[in-house]
N, C-alpha and C. Protein backbone atom coordinates (compact mmCIF):
# COMPACT_ATOMS: atom_id res chain seq x y z
N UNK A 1 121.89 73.64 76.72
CA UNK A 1 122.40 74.90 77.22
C UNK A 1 122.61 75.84 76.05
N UNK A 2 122.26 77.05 76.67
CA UNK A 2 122.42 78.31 75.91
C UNK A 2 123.83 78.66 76.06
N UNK A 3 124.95 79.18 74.56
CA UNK A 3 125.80 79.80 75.12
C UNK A 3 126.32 79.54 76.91
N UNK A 4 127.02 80.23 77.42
CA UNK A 4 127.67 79.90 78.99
C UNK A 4 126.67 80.28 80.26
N UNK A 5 125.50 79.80 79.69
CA UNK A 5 124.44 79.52 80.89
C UNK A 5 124.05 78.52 80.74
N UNK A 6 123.79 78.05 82.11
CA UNK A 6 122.87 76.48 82.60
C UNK A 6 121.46 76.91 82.01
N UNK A 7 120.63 76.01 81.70
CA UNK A 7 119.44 75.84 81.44
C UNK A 7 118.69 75.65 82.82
N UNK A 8 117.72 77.00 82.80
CA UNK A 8 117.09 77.04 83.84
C UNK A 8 116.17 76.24 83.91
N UNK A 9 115.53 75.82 85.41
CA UNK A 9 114.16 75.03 85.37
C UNK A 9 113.01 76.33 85.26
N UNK A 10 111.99 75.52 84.83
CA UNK A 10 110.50 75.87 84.64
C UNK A 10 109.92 76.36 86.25
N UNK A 11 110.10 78.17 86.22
CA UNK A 11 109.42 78.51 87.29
C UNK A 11 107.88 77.47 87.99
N UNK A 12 108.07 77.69 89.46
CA UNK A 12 106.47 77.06 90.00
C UNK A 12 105.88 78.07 90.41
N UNK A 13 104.31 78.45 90.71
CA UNK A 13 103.81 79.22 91.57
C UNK A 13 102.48 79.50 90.77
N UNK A 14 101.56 80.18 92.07
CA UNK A 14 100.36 80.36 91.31
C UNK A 14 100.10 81.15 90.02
N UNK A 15 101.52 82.39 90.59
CA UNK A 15 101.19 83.58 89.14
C UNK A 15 102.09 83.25 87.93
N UNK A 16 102.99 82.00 87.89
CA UNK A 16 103.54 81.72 86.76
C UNK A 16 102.71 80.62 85.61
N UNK A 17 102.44 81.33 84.06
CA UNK A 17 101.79 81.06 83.10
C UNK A 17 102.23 79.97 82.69
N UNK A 18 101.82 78.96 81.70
CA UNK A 18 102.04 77.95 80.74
C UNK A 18 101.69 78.77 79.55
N UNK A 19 102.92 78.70 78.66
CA UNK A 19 102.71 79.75 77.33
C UNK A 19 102.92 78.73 75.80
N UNK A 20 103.28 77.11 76.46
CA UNK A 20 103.65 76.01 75.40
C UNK A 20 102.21 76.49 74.11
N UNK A 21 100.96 76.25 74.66
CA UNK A 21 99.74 76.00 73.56
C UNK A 21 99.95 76.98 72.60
N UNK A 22 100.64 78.29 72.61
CA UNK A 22 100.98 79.46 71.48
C UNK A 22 101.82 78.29 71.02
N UNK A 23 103.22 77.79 71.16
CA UNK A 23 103.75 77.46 69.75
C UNK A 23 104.18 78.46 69.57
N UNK A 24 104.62 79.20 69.67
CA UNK A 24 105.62 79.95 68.54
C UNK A 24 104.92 80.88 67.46
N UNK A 25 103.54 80.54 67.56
CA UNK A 25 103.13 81.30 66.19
C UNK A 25 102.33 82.67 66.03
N UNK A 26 103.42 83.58 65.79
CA UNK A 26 103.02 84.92 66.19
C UNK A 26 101.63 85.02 65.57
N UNK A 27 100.92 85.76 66.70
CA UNK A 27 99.38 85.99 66.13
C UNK A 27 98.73 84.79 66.85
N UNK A 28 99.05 83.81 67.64
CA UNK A 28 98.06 82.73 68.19
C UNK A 28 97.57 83.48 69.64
N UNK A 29 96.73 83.66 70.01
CA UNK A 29 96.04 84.06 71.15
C UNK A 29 95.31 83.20 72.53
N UNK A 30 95.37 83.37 73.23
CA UNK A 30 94.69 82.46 74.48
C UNK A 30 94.33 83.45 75.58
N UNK A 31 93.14 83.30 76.35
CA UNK A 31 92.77 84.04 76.88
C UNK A 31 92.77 83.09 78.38
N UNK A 32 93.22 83.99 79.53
CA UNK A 32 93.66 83.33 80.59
C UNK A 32 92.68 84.30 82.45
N UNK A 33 91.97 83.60 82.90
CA UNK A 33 90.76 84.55 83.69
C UNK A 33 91.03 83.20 84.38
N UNK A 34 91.40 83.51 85.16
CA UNK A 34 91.96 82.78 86.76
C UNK A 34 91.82 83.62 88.11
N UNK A 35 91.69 82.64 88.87
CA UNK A 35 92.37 83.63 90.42
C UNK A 35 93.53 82.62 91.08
N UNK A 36 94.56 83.73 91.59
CA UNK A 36 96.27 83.36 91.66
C UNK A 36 96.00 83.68 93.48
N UNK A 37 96.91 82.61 94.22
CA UNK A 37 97.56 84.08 95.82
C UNK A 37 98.34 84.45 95.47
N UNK A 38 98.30 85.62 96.02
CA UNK A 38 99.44 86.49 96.04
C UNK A 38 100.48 86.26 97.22
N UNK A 39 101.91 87.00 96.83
CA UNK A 39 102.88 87.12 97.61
C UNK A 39 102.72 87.62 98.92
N UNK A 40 102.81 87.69 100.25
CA UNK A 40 101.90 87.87 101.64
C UNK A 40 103.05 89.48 101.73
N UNK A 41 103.81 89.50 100.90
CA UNK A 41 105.09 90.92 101.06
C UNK A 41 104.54 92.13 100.11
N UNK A 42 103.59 92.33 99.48
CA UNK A 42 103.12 93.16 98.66
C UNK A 42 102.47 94.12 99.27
N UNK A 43 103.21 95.69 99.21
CA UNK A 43 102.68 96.65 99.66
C UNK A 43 103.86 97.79 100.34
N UNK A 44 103.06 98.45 101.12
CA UNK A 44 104.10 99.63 101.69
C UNK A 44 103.45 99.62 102.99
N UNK A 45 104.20 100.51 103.86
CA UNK A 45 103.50 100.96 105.38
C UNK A 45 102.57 100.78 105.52
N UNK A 46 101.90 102.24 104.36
CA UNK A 46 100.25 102.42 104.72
C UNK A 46 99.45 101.17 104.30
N UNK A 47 99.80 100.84 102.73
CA UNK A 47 98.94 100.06 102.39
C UNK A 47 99.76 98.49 101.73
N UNK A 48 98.82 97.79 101.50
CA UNK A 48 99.05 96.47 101.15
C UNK A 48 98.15 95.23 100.98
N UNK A 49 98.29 94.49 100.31
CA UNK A 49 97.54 93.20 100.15
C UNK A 49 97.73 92.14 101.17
N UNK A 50 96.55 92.11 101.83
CA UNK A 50 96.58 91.19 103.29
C UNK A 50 97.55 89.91 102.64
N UNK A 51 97.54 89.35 103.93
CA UNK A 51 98.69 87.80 104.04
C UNK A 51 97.13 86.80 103.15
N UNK A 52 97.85 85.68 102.51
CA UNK A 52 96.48 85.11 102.07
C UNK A 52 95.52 85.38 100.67
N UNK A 53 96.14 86.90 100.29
CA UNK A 53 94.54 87.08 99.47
C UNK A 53 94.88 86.44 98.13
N UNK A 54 93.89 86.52 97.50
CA UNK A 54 93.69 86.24 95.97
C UNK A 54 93.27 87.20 95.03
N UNK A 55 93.89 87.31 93.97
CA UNK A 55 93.87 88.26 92.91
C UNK A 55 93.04 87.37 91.59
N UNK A 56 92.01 87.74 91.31
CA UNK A 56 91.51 87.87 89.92
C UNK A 56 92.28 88.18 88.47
N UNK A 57 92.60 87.24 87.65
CA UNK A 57 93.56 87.97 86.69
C UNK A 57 92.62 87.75 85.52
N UNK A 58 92.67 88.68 84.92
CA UNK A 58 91.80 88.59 83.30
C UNK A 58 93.04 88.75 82.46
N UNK A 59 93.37 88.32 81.60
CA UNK A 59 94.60 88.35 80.50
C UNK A 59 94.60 87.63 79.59
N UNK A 60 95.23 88.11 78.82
CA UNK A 60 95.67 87.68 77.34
C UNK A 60 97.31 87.45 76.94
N UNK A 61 97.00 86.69 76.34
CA UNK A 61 98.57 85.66 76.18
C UNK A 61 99.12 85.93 74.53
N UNK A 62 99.65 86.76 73.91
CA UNK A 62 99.40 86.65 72.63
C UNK A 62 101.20 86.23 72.59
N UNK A 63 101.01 85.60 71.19
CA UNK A 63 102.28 85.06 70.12
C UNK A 63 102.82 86.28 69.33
N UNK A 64 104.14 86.93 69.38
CA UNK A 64 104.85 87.58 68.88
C UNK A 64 106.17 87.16 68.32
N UNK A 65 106.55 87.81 67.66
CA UNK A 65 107.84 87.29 66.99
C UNK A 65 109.03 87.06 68.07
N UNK A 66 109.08 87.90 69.00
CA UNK A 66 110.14 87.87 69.87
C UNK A 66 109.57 86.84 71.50
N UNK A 67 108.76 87.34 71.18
CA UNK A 67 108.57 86.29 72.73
C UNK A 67 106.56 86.16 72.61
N UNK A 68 106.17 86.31 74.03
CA UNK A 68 104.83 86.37 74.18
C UNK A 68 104.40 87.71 74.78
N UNK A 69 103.73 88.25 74.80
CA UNK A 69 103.14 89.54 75.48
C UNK A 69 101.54 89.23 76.04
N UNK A 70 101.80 89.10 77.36
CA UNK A 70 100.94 89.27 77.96
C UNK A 70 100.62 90.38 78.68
N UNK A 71 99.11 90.91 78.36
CA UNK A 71 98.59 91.99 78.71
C UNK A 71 96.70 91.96 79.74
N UNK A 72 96.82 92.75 80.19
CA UNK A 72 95.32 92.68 81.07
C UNK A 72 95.16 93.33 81.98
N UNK A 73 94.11 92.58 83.20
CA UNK A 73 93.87 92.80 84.17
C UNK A 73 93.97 92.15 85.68
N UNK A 74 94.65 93.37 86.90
CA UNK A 74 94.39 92.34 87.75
C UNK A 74 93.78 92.67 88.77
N UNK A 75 93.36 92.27 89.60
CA UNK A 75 91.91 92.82 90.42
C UNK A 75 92.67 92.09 92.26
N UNK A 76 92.89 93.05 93.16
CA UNK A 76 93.29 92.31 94.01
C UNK A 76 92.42 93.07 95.72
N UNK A 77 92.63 92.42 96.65
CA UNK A 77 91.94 93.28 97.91
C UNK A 77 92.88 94.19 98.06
N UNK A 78 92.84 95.07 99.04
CA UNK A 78 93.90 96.02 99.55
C UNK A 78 93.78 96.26 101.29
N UNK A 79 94.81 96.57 102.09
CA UNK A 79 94.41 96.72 103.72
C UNK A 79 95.05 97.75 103.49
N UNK A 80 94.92 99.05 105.13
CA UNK A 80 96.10 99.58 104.92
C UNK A 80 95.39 100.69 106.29
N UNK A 81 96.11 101.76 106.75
CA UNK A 81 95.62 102.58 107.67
C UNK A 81 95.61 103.89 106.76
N UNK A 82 94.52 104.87 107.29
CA UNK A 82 94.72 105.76 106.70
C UNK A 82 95.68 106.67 107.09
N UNK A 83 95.80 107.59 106.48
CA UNK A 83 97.01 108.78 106.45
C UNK A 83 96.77 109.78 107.92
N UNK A 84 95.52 109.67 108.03
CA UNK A 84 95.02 110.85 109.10
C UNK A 84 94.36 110.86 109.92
N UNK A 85 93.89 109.75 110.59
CA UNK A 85 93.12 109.18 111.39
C UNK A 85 93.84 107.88 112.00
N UNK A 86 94.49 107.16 111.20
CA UNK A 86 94.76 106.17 111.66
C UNK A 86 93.98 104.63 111.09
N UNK A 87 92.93 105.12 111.37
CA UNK A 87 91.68 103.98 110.96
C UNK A 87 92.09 103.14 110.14
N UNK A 88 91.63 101.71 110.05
CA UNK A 88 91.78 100.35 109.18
C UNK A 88 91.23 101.11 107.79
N UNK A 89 91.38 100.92 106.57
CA UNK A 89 90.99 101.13 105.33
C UNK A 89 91.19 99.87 104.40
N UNK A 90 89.96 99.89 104.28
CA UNK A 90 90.00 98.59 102.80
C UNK A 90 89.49 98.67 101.43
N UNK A 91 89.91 98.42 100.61
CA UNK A 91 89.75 99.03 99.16
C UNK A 91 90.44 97.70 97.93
N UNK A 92 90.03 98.00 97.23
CA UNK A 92 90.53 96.95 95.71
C UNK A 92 91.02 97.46 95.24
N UNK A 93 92.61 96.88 94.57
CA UNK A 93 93.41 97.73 93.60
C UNK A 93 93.08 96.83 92.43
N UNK A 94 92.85 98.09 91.33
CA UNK A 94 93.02 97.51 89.94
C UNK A 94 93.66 97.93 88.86
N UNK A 95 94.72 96.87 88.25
CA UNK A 95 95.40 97.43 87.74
C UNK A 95 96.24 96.79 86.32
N UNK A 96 96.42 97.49 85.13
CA UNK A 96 96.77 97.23 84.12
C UNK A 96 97.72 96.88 83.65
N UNK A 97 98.25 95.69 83.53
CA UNK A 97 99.82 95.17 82.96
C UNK A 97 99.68 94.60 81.47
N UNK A 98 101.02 94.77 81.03
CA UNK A 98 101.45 94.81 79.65
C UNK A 98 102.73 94.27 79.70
N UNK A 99 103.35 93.10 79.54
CA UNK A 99 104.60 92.99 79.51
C UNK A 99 105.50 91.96 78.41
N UNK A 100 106.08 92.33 77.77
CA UNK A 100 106.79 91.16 77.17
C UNK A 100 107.57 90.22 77.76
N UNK A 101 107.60 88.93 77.67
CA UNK A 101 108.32 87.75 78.01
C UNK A 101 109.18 87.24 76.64
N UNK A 102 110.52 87.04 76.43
CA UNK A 102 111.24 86.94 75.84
C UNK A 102 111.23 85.69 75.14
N UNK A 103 111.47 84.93 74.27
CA UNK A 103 111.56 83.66 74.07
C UNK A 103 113.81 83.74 74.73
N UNK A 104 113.71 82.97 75.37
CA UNK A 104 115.07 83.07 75.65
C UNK A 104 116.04 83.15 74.37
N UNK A 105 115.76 82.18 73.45
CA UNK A 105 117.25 83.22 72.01
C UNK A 105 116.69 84.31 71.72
N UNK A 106 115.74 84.99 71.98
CA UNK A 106 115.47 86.14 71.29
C UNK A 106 115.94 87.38 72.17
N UNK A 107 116.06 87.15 73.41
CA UNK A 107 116.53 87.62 74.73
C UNK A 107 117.98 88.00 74.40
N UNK A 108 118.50 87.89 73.70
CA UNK A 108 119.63 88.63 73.07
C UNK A 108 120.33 89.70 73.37
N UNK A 109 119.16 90.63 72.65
CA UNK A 109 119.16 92.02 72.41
C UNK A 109 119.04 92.31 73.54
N UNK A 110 118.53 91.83 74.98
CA UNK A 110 117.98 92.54 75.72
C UNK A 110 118.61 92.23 76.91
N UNK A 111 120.26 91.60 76.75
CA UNK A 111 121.14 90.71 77.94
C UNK A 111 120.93 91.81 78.59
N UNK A 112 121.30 92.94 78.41
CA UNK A 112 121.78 93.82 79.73
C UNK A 112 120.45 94.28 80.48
N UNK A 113 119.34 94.25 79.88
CA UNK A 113 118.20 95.06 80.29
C UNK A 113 117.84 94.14 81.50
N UNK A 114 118.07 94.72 83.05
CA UNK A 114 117.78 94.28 84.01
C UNK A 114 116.23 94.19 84.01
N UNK A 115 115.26 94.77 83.97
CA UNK A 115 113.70 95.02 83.60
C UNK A 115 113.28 93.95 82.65
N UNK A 116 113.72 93.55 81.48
CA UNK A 116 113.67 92.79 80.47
C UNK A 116 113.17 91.13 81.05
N UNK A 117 111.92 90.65 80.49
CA UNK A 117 111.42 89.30 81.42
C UNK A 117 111.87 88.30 80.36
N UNK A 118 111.94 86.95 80.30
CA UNK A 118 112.14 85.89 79.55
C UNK A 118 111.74 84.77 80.26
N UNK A 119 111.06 83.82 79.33
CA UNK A 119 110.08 82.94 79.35
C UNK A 119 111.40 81.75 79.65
N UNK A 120 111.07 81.05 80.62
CA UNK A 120 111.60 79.90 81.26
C UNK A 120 111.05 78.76 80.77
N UNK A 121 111.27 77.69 80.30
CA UNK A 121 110.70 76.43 79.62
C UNK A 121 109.25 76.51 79.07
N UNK A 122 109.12 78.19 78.12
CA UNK A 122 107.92 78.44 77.94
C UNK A 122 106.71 78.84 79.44
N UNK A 123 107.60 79.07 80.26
CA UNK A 123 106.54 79.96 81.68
C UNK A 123 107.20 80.91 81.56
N UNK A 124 106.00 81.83 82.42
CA UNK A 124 105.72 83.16 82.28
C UNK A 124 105.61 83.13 83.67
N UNK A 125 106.85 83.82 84.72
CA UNK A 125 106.61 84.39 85.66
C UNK A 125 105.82 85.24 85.95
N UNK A 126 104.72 85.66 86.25
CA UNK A 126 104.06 86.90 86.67
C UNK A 126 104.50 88.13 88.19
N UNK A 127 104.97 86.86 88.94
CA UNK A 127 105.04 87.70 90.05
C UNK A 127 105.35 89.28 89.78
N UNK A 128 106.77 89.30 89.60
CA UNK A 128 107.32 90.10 89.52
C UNK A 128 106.49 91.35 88.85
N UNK A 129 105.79 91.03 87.70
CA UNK A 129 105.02 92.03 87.06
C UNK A 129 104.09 92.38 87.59
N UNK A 130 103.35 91.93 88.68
CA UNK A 130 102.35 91.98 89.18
C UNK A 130 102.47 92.74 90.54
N UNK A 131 103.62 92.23 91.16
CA UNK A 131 104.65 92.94 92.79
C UNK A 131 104.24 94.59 91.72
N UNK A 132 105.39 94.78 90.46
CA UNK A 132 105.74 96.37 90.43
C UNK A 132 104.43 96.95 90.26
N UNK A 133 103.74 96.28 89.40
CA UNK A 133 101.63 97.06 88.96
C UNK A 133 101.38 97.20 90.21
N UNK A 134 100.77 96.37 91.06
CA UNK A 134 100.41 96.88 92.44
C UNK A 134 101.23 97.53 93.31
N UNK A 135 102.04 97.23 93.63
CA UNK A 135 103.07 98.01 94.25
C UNK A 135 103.13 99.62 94.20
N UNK A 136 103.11 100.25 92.49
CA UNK A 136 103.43 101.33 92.48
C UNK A 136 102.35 101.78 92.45
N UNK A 137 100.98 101.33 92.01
CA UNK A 137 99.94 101.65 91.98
C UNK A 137 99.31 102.23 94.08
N UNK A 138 99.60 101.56 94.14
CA UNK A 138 99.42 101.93 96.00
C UNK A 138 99.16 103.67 96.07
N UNK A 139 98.06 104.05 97.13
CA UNK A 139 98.28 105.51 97.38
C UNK A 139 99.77 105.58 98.48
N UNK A 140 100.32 106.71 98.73
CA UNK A 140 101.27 106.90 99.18
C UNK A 140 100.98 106.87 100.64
N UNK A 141 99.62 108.16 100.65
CA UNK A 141 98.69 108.15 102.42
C UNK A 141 97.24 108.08 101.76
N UNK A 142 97.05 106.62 102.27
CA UNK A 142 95.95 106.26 101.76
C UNK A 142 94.76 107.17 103.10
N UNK A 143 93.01 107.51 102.26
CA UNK A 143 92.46 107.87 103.51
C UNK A 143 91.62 107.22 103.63
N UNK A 144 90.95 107.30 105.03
CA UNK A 144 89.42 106.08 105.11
C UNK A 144 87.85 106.78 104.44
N UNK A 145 88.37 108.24 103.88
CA UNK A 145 87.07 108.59 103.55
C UNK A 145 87.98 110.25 103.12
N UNK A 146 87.20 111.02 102.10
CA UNK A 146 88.24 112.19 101.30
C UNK A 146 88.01 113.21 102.17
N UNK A 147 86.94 113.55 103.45
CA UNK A 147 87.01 114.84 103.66
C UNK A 147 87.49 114.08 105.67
N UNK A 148 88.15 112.91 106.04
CA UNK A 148 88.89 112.47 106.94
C UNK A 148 89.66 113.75 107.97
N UNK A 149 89.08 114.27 108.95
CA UNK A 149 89.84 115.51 109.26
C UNK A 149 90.64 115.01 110.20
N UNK A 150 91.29 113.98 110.31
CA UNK A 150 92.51 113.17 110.95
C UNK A 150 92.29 113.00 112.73
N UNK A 151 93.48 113.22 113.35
CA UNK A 151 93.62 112.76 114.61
C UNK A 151 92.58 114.42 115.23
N UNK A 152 91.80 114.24 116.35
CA UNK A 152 91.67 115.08 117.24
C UNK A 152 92.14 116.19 117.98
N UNK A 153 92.43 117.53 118.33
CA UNK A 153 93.71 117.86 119.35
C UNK A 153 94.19 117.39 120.27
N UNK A 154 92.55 116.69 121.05
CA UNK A 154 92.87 116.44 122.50
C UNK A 154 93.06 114.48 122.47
N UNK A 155 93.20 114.08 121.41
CA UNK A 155 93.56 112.57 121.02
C UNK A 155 94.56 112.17 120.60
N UNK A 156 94.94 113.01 120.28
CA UNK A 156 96.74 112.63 118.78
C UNK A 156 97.34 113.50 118.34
């Protein structure tokens, strides 16, 4: 145990990393090109990542003094209705994450920072980083096509 916290267990799940093979040694690199499922809750009204899907992750795992920073790509389906018609719309979100993971003593500096991630028995949760990238990335009113002249008069 750390100071007056329990020692957490080692997150499970598809989007949580194994970061042990760095070691500690800032500057060691590993390159990580997987496909993860995703969370079946990801999205908004209009749009969202069906129940089921799978995301493509291209990333990089690098060794820093303070923790690990993993950075990349993630490639996922998208569902959603459009804004003005109504109609089913389907599309791929892609999108760029960058995040530091803490080595927990180094996590220090950063007690209060609610945002602030830290590496659990050397794992790397992803979810969470991956929920806010797609998430905010989402159109607000997504359309099924750009010049979509929506509902009808005598329909909607």
């Amino acid at each position: 145990m750390t100071g007056s916290h329990p020692r957490r267990r080692a997150p499970k799940g598809p989007l949580v990393l194994d970061t042990r093979e760095l070691g500690r040694r800032p500057g060691s690199m590993r390159r990580v090109r997987t496909q993860a499922a995703l969370p079946a809750d990801l999205g908004t009204e209009m749009m969202w990542v069906p129940a089921g899907a799978t995301a493509a992750l291209d990333l990089r795992l690098e060794s820093v003094i303070e923790g690990v920073l993993v950075s990349g790509t993630i490639v996922a389906p998208l569902r959603g209705e459009c804004g003005r018609c109504l109609d089913e719309v389907s599309d791929v979100g892609t999108v760029e994450v960058r995040e530091l993971f803490y080595y927990a003593d180094r996590a220090v500096d950063v007690a209060d920072d609610d945002d602030a991630r830290v590496l659990v028995d050397d794992h790397a949760d992803l979810e969470p980083v991956v929920r806010d990238a797609l998430v905010l990335d989402l159109p607000l009113s997504p359309t099924c096509r750009p010049d979509c002249a929506g509902l009808c008069a005598d329909c909607g």
